[in-house]
N, C-alpha and C. Protein backbone atom coordinates (compact mmCIF):
# COMPACT_ATOMS: atom_id res chain seq x y z
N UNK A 1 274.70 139.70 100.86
CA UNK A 1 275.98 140.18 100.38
C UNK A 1 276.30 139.61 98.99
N UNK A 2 275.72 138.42 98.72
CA UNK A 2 276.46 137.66 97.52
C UNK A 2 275.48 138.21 96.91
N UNK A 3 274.02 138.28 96.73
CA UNK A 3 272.99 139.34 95.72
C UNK A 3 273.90 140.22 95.04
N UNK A 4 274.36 141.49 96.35
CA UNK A 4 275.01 142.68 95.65
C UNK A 4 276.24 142.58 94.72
N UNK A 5 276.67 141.67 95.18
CA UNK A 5 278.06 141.20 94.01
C UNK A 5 277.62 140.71 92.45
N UNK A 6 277.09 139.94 92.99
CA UNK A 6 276.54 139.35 91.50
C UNK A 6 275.33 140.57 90.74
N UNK A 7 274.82 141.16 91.58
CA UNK A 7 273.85 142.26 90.65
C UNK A 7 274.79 143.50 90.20
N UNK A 8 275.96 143.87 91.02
CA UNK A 8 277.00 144.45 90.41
C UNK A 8 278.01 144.02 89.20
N UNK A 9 278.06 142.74 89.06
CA UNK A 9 279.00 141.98 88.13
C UNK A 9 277.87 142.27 87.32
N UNK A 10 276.70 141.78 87.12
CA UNK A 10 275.80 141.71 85.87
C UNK A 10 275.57 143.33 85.68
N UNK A 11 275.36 144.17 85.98
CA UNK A 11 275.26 145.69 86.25
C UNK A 11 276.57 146.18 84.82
N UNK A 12 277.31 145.85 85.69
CA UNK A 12 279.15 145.78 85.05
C UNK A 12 278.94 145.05 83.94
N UNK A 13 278.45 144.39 83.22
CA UNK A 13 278.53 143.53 81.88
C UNK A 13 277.69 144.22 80.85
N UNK A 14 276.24 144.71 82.08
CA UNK A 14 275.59 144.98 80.99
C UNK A 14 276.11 146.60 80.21
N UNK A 15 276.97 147.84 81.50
CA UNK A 15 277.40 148.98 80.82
C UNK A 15 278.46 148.11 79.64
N UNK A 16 279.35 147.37 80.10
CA UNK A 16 280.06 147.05 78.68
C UNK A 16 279.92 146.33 77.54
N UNK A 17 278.51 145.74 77.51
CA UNK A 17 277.99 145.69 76.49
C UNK A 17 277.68 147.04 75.72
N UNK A 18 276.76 147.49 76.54
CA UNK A 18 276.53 149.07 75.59
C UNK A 18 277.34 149.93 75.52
N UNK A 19 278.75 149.68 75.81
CA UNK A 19 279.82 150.31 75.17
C UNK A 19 280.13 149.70 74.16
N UNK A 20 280.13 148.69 74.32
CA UNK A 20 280.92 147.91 72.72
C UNK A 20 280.09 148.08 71.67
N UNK A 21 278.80 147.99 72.05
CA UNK A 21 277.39 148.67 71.12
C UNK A 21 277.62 149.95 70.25
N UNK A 22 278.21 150.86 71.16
CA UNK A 22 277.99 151.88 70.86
C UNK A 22 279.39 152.26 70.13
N UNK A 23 280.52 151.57 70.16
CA UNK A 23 281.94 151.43 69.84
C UNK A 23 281.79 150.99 68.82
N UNK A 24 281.00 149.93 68.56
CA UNK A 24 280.61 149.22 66.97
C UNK A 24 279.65 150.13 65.67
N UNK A 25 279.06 150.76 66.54
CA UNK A 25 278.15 151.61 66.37
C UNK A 25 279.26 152.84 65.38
N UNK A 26 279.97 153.25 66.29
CA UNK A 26 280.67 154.41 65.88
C UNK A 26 281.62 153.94 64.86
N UNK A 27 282.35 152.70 64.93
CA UNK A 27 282.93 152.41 64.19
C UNK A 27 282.53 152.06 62.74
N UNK A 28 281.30 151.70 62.41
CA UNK A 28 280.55 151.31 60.87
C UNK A 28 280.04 152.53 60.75
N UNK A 29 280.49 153.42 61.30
CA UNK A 29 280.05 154.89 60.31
C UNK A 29 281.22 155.37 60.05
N UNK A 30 282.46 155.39 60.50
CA UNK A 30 283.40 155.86 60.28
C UNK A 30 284.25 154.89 58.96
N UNK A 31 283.94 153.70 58.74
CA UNK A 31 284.03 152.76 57.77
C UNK A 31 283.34 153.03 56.75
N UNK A 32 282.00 153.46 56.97
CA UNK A 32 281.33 153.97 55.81
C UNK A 32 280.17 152.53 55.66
N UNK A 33 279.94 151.98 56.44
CA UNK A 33 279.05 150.44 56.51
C UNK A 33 277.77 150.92 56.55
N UNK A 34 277.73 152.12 58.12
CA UNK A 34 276.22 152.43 58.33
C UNK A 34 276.08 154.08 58.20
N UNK A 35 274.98 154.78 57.87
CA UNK A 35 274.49 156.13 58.05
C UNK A 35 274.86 156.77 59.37
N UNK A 36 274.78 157.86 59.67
CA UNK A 36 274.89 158.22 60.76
C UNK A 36 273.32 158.11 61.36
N UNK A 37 272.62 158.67 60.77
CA UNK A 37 271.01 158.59 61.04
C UNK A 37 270.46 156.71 61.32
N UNK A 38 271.09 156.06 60.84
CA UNK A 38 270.79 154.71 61.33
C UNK A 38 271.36 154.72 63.02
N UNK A 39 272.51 154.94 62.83
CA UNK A 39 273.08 154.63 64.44
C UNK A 39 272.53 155.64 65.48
N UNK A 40 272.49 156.94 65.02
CA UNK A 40 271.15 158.00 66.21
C UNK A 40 269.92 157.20 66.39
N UNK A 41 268.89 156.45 65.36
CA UNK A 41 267.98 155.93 66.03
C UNK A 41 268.12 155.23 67.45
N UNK A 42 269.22 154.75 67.53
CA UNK A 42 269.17 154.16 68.91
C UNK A 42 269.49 154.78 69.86
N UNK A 43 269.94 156.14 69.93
CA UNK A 43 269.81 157.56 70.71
C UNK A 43 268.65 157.25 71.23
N UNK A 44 267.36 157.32 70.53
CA UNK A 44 265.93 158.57 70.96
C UNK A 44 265.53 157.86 72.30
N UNK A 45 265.35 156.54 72.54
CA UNK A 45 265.11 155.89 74.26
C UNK A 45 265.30 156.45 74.82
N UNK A 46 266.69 156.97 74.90
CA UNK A 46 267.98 157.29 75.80
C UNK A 46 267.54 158.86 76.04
N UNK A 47 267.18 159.46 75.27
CA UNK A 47 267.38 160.86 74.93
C UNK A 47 265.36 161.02 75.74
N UNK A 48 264.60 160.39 75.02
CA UNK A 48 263.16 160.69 75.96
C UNK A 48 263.43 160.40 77.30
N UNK A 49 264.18 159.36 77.80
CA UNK A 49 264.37 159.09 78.92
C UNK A 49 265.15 160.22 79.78
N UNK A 50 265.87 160.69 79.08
CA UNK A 50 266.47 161.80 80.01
C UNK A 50 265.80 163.15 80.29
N UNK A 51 264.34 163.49 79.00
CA UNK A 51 263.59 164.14 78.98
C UNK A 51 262.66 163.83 80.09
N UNK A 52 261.91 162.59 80.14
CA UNK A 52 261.21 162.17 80.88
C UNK A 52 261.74 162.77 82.69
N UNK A 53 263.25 161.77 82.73
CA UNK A 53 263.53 162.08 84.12
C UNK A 53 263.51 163.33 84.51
N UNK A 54 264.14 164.44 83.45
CA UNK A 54 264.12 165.46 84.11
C UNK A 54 263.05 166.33 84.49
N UNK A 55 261.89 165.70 84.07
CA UNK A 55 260.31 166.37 83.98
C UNK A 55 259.80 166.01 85.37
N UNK A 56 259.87 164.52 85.49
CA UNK A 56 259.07 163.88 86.62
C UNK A 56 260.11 163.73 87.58
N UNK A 57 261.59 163.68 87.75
CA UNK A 57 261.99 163.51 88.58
C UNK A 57 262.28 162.49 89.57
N UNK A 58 261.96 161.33 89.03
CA UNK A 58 261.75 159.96 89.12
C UNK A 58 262.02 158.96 88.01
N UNK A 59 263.11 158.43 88.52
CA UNK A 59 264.16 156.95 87.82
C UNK A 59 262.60 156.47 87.38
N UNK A 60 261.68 156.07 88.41
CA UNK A 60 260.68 155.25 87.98
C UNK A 60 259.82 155.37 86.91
N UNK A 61 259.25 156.52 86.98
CA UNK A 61 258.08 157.54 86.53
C UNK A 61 258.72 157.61 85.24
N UNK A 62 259.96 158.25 85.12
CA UNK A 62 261.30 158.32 84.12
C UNK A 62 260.61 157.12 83.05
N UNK A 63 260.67 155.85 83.77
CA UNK A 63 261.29 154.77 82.76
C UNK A 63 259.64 154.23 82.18
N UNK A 64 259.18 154.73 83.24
CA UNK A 64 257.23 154.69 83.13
C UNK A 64 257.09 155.63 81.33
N UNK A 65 257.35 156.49 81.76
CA UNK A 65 256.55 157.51 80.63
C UNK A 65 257.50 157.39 79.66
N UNK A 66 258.36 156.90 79.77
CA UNK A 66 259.40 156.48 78.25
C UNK A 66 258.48 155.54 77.73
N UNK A 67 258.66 154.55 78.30
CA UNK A 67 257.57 153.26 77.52
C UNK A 67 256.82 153.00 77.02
N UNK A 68 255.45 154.55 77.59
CA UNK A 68 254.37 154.57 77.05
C UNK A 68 254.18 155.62 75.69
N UNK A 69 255.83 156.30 76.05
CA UNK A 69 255.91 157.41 74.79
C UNK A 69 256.31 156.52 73.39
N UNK A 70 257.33 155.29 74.02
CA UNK A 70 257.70 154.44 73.00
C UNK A 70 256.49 153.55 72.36
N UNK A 71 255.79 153.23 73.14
CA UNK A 71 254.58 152.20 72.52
C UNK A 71 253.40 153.27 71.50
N UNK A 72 253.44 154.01 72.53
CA UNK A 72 252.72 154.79 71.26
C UNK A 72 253.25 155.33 70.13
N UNK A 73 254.58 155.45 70.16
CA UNK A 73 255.35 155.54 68.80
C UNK A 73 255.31 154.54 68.14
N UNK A 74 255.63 153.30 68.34
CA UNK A 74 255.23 151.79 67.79
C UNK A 74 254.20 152.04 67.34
N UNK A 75 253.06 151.93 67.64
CA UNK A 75 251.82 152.06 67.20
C UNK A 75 251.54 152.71 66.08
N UNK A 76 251.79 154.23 66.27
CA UNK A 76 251.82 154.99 65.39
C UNK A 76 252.40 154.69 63.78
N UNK A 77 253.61 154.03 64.36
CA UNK A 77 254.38 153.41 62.84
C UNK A 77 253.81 152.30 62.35
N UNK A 78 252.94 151.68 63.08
CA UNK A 78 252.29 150.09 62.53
C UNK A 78 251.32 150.60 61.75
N UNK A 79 250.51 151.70 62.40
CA UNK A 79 249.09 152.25 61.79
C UNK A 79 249.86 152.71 60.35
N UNK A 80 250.65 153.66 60.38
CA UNK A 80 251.16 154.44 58.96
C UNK A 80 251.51 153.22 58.24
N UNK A 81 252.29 152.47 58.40
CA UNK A 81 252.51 151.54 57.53
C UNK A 81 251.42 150.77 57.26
N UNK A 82 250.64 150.14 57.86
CA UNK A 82 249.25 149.79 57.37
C UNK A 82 248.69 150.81 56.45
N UNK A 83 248.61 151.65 56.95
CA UNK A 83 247.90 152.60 55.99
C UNK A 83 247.98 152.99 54.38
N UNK A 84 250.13 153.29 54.78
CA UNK A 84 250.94 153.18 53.26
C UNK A 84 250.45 152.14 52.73
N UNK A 85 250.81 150.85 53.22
CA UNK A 85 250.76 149.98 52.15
C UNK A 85 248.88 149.95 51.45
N UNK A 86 247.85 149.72 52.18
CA UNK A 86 246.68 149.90 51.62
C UNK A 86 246.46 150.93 50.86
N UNK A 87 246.83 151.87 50.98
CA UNK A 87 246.38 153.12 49.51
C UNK A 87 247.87 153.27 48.83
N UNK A 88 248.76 152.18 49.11
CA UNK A 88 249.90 152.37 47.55
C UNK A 88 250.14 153.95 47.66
N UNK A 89 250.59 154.51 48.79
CA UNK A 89 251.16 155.97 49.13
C UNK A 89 252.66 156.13 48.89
């Protein structure tokens, strides 16, 4: 019983963190601090992930094939940038 409380309290902290994230977020564009295109990058997780789930149908599978879509995006950007910088592109 005390697990579920406390994994609900931490559950509960962590959505209002990523509200205030995303509140801060909204707010330095409306200030004029950040781009709008800076603050969407932190969309695309969110956004494959909802692609993902709705494909496989599985929270799990979901959070599976996000990860591996994300790492290979990582990758991809390490290689290009290696690349840029060696031929001065």
């Amino acid at each position: 019983m005390v697990e579920v409380i406390f994994l609900g309290l931490g559950l509960g902290l962590l959505i209002i963190g990523v509200i205030a994230i995303f509140a801060a977020g909204i707010r330095n564009v409306t200030l004029g601090k950040s781009s709008v295109k800076r603050v969407l990058v932190m969309v695309i997780p969110f956004v494959i992930f909802g692609i993902a789930y709705a494909t496989t149908g599985s929270v799990n599978e979901g959070g599976i094939v996000t990860m591996m879509i994300m790492m290979g995006a990582m990758i991809l950007a390490i290689a290009f940038t290696g690349l840029k910088g060696t031929f001065k592109l």
